[in-house]
N, C-alpha and C. Protein backbone atom coordinates (compact mmCIF):
# COMPACT_ATOMS: atom_id res chain seq x y z
N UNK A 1 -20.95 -38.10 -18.18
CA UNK A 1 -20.41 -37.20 -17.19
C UNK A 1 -21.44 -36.11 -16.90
N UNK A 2 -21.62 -36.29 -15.54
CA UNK A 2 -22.60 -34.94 -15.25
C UNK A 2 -21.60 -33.67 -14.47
N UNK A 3 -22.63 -32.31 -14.18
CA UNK A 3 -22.29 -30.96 -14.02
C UNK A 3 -22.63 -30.67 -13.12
N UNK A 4 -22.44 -29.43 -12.58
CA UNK A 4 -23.29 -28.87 -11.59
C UNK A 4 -22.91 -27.57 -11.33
N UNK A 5 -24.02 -26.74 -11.49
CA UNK A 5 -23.90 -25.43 -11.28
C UNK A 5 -24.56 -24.90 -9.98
N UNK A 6 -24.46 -24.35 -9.10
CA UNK A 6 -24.59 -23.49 -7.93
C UNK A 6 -25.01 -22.08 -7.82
N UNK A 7 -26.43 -21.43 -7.82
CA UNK A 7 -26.75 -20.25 -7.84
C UNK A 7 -27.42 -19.96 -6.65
N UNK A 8 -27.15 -18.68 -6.26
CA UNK A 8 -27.82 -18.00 -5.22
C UNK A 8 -29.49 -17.42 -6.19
N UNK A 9 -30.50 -17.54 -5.63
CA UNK A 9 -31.50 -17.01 -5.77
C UNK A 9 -32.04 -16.07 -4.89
N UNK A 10 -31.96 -14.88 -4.88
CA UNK A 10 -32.83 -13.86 -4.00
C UNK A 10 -34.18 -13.32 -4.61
N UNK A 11 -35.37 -13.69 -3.71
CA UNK A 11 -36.57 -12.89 -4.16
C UNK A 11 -36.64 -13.15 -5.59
N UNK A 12 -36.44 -14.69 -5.98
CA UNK A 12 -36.79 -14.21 -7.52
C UNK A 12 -35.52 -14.13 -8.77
N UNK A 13 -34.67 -13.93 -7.67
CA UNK A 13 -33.61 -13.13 -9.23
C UNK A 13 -32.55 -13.97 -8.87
N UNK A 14 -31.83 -14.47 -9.89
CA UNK A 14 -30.48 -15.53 -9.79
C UNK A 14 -29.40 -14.42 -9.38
N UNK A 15 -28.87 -14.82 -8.57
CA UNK A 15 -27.63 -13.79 -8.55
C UNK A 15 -26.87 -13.70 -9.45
N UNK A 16 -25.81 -12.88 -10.24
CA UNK A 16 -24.28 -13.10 -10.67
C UNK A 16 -24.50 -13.76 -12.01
N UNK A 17 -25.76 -14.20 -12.94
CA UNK A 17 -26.41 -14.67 -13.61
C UNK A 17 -25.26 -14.76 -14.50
N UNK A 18 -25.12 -13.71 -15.27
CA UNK A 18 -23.96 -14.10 -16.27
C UNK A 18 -22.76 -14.50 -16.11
N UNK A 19 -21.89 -14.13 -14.95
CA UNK A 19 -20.66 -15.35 -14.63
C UNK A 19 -20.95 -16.69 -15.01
N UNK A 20 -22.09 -17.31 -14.22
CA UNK A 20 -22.71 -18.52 -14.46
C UNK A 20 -23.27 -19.04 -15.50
N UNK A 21 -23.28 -18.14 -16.58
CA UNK A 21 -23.49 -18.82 -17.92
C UNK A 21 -22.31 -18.51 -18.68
N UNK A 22 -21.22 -17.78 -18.39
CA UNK A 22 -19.89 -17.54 -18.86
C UNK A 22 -19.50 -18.92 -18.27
N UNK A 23 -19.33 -19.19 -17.31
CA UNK A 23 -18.67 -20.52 -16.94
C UNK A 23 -19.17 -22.10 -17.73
N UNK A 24 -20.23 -21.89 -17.42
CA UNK A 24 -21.12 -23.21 -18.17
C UNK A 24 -20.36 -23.02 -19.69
N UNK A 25 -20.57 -22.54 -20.21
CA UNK A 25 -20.34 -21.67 -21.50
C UNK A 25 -19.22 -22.41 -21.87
N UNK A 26 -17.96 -21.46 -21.39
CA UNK A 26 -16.97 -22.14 -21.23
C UNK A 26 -16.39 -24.01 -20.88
N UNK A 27 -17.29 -24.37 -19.88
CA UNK A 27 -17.25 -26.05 -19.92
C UNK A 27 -18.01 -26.66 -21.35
N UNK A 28 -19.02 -26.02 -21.58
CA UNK A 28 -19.85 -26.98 -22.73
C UNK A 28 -18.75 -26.28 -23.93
N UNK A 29 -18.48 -25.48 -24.15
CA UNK A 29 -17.57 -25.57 -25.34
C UNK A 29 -15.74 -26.40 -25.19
N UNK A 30 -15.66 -26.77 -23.99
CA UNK A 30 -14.43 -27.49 -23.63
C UNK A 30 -14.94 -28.98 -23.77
N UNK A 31 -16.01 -29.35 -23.93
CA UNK A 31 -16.39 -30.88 -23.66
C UNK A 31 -17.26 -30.81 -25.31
N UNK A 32 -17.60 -29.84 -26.15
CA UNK A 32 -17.79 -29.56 -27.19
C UNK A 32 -19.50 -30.40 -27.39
N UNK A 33 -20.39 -29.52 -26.26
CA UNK A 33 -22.06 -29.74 -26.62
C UNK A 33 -22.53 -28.51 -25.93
N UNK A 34 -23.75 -28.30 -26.38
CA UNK A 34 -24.02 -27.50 -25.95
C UNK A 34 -24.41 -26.76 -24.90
N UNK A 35 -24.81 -25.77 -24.51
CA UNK A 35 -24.74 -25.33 -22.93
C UNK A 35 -26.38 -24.94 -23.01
N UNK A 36 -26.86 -25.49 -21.46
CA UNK A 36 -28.38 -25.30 -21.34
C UNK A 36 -28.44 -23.61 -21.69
N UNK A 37 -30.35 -23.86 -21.79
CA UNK A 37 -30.88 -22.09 -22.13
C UNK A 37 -30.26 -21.14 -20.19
N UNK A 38 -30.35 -20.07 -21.05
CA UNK A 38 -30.24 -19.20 -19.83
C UNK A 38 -31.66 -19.26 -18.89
N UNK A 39 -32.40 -19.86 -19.58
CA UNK A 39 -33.90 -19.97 -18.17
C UNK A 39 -33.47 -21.11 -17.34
N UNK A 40 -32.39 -20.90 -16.57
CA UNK A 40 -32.03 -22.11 -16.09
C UNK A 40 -33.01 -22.74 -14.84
N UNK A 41 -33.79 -21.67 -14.37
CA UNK A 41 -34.04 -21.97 -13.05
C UNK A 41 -35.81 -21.65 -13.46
N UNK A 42 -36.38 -22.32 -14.37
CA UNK A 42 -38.01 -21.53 -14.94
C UNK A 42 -38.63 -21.58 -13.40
N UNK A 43 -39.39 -20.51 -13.32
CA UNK A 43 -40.45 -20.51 -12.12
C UNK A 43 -39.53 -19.59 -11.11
N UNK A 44 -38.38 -19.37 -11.15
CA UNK A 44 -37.87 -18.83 -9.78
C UNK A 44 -38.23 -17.68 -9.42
N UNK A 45 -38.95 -16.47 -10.24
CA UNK A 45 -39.11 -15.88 -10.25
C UNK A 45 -40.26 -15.45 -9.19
N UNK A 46 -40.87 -17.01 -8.78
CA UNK A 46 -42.18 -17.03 -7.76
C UNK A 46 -41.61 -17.41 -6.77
N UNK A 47 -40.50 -17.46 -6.48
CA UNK A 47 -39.67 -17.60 -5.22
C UNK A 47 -39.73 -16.34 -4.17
N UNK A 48 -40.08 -16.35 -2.68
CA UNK A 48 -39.46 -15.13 -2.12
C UNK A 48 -38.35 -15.76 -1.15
N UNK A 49 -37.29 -15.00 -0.76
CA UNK A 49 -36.28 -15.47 0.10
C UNK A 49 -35.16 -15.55 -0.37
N UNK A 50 -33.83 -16.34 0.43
CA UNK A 50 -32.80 -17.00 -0.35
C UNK A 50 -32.37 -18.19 -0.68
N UNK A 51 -32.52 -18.86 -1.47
CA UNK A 51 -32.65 -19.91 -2.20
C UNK A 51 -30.84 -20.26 -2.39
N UNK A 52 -30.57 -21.59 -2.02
CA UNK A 52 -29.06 -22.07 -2.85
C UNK A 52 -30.08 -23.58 -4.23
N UNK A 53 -29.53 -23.03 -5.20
CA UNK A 53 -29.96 -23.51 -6.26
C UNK A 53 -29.08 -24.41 -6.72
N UNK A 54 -29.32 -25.83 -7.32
CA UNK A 54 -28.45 -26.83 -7.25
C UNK A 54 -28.80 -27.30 -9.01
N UNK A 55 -28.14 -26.97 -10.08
CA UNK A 55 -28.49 -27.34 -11.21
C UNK A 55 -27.38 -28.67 -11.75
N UNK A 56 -27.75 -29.15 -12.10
CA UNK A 56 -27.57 -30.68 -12.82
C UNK A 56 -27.70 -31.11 -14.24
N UNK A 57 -26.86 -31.06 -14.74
CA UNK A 57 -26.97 -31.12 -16.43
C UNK A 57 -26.23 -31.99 -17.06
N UNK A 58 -25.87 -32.13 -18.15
CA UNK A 58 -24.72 -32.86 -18.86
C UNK A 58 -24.90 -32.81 -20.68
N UNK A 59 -24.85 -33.15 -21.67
CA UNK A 59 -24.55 -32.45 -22.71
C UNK A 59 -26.14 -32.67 -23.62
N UNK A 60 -26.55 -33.30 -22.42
CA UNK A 60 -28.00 -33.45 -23.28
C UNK A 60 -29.61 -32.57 -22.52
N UNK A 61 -28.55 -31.56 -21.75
CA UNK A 61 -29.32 -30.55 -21.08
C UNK A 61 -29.33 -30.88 -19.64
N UNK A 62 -30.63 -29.68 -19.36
CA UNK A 62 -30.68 -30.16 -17.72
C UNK A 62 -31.53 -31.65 -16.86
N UNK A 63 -30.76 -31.60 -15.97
CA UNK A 63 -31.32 -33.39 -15.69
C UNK A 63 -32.13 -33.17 -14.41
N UNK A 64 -31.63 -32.21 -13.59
CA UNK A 64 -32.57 -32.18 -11.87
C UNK A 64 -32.20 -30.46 -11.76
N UNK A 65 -32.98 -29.67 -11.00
CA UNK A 65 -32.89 -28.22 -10.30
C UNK A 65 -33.59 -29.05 -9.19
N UNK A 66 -32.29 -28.54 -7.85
CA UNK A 66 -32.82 -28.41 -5.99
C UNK A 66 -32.60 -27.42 -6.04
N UNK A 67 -34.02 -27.36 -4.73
CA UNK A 67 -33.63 -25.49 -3.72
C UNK A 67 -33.70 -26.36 -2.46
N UNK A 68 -33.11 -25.36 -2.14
CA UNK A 68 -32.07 -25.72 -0.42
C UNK A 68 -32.55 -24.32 0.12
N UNK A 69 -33.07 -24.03 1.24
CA UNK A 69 -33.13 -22.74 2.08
C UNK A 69 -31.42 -22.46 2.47
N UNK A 70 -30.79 -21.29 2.18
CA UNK A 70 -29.77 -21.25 2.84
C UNK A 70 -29.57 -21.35 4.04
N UNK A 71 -28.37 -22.32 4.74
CA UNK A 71 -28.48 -22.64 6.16
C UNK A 71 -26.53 -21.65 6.68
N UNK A 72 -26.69 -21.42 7.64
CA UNK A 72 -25.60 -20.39 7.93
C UNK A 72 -24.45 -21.52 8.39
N UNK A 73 -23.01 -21.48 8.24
CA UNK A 73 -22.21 -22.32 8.58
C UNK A 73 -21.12 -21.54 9.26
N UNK A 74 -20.32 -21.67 10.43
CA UNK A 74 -19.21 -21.06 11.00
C UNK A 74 -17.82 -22.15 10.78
N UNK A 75 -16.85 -21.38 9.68
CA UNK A 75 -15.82 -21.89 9.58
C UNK A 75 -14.66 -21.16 10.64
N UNK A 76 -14.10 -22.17 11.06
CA UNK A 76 -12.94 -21.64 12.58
C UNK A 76 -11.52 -22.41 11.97
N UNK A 77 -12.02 -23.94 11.91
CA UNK A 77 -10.55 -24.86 12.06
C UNK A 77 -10.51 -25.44 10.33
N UNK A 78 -9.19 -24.83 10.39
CA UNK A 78 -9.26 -25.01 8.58
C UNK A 78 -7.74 -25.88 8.86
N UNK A 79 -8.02 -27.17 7.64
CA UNK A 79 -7.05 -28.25 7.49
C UNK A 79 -6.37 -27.98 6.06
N UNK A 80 -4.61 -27.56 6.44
CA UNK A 80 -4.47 -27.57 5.28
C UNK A 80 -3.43 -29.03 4.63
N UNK A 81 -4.33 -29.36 3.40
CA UNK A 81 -3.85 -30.91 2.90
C UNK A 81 -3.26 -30.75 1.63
N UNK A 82 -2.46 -31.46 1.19
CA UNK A 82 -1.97 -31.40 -0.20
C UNK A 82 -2.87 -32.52 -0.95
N UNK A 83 -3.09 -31.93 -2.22
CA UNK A 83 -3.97 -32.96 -2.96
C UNK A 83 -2.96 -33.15 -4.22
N UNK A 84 -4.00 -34.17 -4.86
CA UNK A 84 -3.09 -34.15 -6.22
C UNK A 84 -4.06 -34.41 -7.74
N UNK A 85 -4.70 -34.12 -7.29
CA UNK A 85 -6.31 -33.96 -8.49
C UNK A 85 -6.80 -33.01 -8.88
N UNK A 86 -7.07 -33.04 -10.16
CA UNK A 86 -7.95 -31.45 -10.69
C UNK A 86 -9.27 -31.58 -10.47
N UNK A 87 -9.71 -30.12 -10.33
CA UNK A 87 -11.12 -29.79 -10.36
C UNK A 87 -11.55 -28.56 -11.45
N UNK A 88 -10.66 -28.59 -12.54
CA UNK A 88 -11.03 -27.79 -13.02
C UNK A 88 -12.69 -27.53 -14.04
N UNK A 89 -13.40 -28.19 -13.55
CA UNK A 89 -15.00 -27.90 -13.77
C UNK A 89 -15.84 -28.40 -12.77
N UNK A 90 -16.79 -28.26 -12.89
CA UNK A 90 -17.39 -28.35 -11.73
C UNK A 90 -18.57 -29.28 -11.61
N UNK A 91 -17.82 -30.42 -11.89
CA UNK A 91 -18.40 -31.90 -11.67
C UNK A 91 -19.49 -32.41 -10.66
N UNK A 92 -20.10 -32.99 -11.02
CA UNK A 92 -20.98 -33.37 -9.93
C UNK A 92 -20.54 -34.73 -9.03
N UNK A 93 -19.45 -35.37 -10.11
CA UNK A 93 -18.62 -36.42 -8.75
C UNK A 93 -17.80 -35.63 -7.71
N UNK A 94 -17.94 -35.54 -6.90
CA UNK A 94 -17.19 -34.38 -5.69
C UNK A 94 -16.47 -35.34 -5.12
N UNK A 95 -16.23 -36.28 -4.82
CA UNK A 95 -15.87 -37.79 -4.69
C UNK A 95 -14.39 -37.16 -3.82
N UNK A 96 -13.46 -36.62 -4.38
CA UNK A 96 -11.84 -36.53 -4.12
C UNK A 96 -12.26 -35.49 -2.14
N UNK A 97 -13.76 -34.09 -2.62
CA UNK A 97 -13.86 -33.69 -1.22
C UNK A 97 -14.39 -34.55 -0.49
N UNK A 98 -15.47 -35.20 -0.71
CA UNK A 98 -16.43 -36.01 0.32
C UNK A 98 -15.11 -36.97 1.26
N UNK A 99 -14.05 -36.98 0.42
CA UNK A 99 -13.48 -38.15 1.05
C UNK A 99 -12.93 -37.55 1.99
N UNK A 100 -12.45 -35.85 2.44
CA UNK A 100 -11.62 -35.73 2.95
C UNK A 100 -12.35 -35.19 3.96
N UNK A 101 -13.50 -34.71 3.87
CA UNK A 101 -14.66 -34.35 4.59
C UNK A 101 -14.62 -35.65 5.92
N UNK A 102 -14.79 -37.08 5.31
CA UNK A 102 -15.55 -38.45 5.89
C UNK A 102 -13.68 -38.69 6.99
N UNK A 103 -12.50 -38.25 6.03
CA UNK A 103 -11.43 -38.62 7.04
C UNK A 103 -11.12 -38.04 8.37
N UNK A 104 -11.37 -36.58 8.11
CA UNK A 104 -11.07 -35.48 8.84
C UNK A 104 -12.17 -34.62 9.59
N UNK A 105 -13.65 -35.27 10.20
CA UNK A 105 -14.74 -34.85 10.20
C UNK A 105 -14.37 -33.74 11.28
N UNK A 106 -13.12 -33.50 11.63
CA UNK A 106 -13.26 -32.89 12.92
C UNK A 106 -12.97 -31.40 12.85
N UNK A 107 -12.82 -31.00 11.79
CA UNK A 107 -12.18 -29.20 10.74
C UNK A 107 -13.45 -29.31 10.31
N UNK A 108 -13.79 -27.63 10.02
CA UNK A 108 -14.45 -27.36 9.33
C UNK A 108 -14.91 -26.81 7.86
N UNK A 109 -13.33 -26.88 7.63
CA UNK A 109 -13.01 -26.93 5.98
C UNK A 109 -11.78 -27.02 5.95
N UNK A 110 -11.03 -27.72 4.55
CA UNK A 110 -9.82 -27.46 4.09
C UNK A 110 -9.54 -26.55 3.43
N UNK A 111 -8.33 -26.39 3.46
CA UNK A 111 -7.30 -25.51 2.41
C UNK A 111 -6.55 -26.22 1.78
N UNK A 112 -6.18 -26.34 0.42
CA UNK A 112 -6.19 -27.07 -0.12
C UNK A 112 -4.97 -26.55 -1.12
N UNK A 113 -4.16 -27.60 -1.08
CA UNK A 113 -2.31 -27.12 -1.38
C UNK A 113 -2.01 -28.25 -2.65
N UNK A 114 -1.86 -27.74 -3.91
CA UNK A 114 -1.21 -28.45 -4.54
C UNK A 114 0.16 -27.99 -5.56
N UNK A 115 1.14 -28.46 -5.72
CA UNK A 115 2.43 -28.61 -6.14
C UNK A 115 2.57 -26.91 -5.50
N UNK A 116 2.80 -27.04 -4.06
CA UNK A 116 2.92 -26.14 -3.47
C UNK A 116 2.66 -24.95 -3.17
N UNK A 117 1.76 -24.56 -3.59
CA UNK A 117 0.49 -23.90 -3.86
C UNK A 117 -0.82 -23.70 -3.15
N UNK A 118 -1.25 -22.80 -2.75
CA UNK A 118 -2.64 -22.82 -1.90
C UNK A 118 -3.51 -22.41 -3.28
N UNK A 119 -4.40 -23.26 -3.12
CA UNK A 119 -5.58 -23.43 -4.26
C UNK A 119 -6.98 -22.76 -4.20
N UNK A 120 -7.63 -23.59 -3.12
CA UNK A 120 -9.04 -22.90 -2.78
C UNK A 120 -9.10 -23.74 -1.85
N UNK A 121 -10.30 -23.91 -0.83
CA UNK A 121 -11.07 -24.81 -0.06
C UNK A 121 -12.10 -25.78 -0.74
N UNK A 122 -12.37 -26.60 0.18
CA UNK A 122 -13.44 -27.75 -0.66
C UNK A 122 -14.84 -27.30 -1.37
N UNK A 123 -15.43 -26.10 -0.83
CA UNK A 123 -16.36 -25.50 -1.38
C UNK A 123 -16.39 -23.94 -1.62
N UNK A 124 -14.91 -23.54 -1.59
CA UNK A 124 -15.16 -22.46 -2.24
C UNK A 124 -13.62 -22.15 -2.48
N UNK A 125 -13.52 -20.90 -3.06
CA UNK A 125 -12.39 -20.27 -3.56
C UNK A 125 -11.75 -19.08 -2.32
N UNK A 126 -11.07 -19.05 -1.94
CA UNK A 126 -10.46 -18.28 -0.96
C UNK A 126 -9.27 -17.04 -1.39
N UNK A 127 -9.37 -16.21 -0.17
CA UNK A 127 -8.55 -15.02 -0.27
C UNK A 127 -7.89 -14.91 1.10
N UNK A 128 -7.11 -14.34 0.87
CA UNK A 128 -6.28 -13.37 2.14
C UNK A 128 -6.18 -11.91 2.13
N UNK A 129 -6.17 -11.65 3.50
CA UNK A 129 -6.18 -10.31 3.35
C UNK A 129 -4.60 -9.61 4.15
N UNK A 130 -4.09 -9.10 3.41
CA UNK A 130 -2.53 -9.10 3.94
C UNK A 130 -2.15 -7.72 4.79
N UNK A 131 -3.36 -6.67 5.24
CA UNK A 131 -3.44 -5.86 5.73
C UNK A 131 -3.69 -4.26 4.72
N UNK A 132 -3.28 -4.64 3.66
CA UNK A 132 -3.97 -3.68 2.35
C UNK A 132 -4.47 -4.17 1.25
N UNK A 133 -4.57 -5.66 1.54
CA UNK A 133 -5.33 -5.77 0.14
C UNK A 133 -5.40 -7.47 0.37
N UNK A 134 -6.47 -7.45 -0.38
CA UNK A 134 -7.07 -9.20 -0.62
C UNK A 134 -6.55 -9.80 -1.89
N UNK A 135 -5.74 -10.96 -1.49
CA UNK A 135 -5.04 -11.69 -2.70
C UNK A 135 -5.96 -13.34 -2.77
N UNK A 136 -5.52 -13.60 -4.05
CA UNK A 136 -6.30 -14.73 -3.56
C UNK A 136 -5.33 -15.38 -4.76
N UNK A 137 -5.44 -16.92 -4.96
CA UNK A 137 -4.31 -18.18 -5.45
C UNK A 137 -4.02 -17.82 -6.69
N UNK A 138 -3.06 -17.35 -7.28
CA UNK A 138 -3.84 -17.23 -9.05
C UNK A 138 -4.23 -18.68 -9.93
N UNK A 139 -3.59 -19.99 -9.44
CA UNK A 139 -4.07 -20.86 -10.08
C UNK A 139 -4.79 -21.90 -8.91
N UNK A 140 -6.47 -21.61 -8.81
CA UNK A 140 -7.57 -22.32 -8.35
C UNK A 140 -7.66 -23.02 -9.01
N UNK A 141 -7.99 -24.20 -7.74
CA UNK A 141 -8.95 -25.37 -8.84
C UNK A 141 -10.04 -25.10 -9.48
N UNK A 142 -10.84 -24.57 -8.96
CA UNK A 142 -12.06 -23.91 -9.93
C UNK A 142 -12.20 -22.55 -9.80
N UNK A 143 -12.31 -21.58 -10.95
CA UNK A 143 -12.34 -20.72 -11.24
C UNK A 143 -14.01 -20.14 -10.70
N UNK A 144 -14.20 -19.42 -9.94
CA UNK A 144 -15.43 -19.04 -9.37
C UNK A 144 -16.09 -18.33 -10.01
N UNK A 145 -17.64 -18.12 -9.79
CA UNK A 145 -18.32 -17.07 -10.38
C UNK A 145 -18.51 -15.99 -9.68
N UNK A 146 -17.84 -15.89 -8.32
CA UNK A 146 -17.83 -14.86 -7.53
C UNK A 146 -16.42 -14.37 -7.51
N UNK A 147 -15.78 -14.84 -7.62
CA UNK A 147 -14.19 -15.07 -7.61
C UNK A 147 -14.05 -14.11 -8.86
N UNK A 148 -14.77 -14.47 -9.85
CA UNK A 148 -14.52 -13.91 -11.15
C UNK A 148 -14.83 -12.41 -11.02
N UNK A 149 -16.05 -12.45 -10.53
CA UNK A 149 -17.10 -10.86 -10.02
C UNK A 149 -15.59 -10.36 -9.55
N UNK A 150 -14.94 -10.55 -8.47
CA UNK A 150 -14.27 -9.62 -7.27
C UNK A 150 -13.05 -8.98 -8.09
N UNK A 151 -12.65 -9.85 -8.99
CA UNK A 151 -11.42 -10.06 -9.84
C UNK A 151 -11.83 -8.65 -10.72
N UNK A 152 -13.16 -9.07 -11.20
CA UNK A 152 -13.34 -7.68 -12.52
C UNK A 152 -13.73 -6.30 -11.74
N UNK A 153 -13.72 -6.43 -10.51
CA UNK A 153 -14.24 -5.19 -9.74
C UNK A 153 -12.92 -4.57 -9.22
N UNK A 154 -11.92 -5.16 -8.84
CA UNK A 154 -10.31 -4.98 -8.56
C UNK A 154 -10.70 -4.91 -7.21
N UNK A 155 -11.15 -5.75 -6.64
CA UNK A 155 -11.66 -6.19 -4.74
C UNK A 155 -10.13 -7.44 -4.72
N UNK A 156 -10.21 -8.58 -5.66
CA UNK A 156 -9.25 -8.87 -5.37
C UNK A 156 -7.78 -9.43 -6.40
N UNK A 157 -6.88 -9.75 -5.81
CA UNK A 157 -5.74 -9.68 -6.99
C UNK A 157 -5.13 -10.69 -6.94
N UNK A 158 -4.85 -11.57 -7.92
CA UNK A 158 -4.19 -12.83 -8.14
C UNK A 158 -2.24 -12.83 -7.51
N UNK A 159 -2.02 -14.11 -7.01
CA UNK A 159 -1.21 -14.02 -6.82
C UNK A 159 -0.51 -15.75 -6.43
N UNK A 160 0.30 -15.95 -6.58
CA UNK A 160 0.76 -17.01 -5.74
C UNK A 160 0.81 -17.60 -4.62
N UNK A 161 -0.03 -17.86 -4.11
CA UNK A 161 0.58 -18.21 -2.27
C UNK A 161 0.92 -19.43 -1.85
N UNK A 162 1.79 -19.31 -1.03
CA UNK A 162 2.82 -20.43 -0.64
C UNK A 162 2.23 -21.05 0.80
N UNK A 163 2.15 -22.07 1.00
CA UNK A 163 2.19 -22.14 2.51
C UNK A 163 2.73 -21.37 3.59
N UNK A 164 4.27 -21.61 3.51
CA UNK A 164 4.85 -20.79 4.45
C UNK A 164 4.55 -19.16 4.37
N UNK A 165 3.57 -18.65 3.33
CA UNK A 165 2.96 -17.15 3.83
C UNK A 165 2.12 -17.16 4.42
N UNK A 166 1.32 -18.19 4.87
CA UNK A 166 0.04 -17.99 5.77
C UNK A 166 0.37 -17.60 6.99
N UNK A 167 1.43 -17.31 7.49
CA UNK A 167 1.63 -16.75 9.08
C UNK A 167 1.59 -15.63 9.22
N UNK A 168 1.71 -15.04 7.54
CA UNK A 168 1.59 -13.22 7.35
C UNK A 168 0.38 -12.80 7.21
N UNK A 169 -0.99 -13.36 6.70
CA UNK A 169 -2.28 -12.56 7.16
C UNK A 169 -2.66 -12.21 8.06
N UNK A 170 -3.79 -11.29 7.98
CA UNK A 170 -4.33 -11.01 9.14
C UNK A 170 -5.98 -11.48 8.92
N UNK A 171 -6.78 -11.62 7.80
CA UNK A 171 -7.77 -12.60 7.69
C UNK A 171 -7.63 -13.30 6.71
N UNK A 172 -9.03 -14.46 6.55
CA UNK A 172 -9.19 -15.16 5.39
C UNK A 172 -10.57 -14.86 4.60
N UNK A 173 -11.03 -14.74 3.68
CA UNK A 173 -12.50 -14.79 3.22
C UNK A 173 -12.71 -16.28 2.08
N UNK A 174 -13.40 -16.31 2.71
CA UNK A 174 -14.03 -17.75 1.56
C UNK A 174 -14.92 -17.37 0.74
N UNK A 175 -14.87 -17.53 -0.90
CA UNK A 175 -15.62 -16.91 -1.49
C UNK A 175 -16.40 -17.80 -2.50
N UNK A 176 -17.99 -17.95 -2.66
CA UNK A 176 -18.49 -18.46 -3.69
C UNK A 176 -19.94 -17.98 -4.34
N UNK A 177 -20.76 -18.29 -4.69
CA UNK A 177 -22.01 -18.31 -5.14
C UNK A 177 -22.63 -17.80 -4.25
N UNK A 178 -22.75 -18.51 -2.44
CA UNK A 178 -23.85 -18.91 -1.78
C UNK A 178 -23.14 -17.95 -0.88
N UNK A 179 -22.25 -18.11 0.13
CA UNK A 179 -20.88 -17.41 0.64
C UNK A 179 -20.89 -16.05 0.21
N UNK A 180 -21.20 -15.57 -0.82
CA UNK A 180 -20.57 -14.05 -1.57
C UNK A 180 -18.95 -14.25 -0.49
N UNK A 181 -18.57 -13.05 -0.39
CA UNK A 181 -17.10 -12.74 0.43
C UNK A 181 -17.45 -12.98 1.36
N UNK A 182 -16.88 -13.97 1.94
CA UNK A 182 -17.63 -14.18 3.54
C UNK A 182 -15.90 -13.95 4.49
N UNK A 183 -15.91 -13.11 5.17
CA UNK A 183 -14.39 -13.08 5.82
C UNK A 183 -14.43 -13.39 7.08
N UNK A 184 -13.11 -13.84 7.46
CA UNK A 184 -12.89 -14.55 8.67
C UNK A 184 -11.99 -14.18 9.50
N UNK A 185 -11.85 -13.11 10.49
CA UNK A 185 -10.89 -12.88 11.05
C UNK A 185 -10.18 -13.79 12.93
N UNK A 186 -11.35 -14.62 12.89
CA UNK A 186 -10.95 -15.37 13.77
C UNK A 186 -10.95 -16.82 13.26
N UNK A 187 -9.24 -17.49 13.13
CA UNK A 187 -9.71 -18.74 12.48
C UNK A 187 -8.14 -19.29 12.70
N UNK A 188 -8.25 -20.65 12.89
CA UNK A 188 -6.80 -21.43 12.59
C UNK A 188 -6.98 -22.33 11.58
N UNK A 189 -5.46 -22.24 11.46
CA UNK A 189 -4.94 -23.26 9.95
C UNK A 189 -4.08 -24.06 10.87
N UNK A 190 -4.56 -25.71 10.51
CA UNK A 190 -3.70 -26.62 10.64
C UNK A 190 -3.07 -27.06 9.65
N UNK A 191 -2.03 -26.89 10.29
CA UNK A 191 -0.59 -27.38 9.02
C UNK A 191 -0.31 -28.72 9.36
């Protein structure tokens, strides 16, 4: 079974560095081997720019590091689907999104509903903003490393959300690694 971790690189410096080895951390002691060194990314430091960093590992260390130039994406038409699969680590078979990606090519991300429940989107963890404050799912499929950041800063606050509350926001932010808070105040949800 392989991994995959996701870091922003600016000029050199990993972003959010320790979330991302709190998380790893956390998976290699749940699968019980050990978790790569913190030099996860050697050389980045001769990087200038912003870098999305693509790490690849599994219990016998790291297997591949990609850099990707960050490319800008506009999310508008969001599909919301009920699933019925965990993601609680962050696998490198992505297999359950690609599929829904290849059915539905015509949205530009899902929202993603299970045992009635809004979860996260296919590549990131999401919030609402309810006119005083940003809530976001309390039980995600994957627990973010930015998600985690916003959480310990009190930016945002766990909560339940239901489908039938999405008619009460007034935005959405999608949040991850690469993304930081990215908010959206012009956008539809298909139900």
């Amino acid at each position: 079974m392989e991994f995959i971790e996701t870091l922003l690189v600016k000029n050199g410096k990993i972003q959010n560095l320790n979330y991302h080895l709190n998380r790893m951390e956390n998976l290699t002691n749940y699968f019980k081997f050990q978790a790569p060194s913190s030099k996860l990314v050697p050389g980045c430091e001769l990087r200038n720019g912003e870098w999305r960093v693509r790490i690849t590992y599994n219990q016998w260390g790291i297997k591949n590091v990609e850099w990707f130039p960050i490319k800008k994406r506009e999310f508008k038409k969001f599909k919301l689907v009920e699933i019925d699969f965990d993601y609680k680590f962050k696998y490198k078979n992505r297999k359950p999104f690609s599929t829904l990606h290849s059915q539905f090519s015509i949205y530009d991300e899902f929202i993603l509903l299970k045992n009635n429940l809004i979860t996260d989107t296919t590549i990131s963890n999401i919030a609402f903003f309810t006119g005083s404050e940003w809530i976001t799912p309390k039980y995600p499929l994957l627990k973010g490393t930015k998600r985690a950041e916003l959480l310990n800063k009190g930016i945002l606050k766990e909560e339940n959300i239901h489908k039938s509350d999405l008619k009460y926001f007034k935005k959405i932010a999608m949040i991850n690694a690469i993304l930081g808070f990215y908010e959206i105040d012009d956008y539809d949800i298909i139900l």
